[in-house]
C-alpha atoms as a PDB file:
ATOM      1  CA  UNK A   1      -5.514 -12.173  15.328  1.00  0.00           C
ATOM      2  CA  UNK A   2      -9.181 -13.098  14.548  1.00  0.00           C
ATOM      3  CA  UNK A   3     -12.054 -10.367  13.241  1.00  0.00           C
ATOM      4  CA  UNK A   4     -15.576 -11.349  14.638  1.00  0.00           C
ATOM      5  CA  UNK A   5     -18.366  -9.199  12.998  1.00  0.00           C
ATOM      6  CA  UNK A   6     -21.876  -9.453  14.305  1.00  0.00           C
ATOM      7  CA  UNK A   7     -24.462  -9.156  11.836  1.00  0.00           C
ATOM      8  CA  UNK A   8     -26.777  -6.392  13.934  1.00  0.00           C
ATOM      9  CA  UNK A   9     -23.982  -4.043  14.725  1.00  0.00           C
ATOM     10  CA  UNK A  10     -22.874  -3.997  11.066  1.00  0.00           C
ATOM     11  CA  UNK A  11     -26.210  -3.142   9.344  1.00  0.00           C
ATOM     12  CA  UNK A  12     -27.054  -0.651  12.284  1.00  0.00           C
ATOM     13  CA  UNK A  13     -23.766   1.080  11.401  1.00  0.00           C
ATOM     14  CA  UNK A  14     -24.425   1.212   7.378  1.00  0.00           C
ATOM     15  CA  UNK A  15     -27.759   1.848   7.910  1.00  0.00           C
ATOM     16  CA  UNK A  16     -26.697   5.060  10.187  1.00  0.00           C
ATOM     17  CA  UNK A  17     -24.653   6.286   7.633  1.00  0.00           C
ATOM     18  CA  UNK A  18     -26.909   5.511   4.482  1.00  0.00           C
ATOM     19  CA  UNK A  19     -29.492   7.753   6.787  1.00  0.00           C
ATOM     20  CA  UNK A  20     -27.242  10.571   7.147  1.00  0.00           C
ATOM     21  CA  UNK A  21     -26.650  10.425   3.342  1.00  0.00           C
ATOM     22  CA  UNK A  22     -30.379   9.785   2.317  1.00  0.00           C
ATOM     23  CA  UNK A  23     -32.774  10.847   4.955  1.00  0.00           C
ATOM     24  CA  UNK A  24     -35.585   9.756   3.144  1.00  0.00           C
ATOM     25  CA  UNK A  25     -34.250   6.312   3.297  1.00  0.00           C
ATOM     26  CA  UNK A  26     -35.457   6.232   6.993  1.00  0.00           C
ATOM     27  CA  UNK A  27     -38.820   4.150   6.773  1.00  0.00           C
ATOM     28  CA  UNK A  28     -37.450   1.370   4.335  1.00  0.00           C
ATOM     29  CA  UNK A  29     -34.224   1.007   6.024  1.00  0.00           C
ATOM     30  CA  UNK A  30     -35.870   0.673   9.507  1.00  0.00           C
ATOM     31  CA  UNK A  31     -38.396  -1.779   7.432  1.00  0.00           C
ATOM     32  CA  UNK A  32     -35.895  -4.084   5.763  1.00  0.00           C
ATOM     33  CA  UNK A  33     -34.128  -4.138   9.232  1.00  0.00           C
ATOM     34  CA  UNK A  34     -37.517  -5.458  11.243  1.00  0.00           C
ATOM     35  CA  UNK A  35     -38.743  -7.836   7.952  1.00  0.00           C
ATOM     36  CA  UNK A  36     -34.765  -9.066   8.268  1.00  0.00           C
ATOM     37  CA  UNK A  37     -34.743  -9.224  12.106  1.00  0.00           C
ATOM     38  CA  UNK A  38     -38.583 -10.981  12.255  1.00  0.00           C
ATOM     39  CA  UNK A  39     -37.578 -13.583   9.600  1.00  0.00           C
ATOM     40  CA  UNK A  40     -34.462 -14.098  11.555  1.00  0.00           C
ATOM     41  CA  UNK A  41     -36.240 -14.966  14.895  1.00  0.00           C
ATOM     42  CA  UNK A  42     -38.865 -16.959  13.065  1.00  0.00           C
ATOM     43  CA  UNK A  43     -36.966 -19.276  10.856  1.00  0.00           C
ATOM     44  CA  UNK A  44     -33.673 -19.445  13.435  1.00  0.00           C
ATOM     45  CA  UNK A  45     -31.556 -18.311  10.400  1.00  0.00           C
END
């Protein structure tokens, strides 16, 4: 049996739960996510 993780689901799920910890955490995570996201589509990483 073979585990496929996708790389969006995973950070949407630890970033849920680091928000739920650490609410103030709320406008870098969603900032990392778009820089990582952006840089993604750009450079086809």
């Amino acid at each position: 049996m073979t585990l496929h993780l996708e790389l969006a689901p995973l950070l949407a799920l630890v970033a849920g739960v680091a928000i739920l910890v650490w609410p103030r955490l709320l406008s870098r995570i969603v900032a990392i996510y778009l820089i990582a996201v952006g840089a993604i589509g750009l450079f086809g990483l």
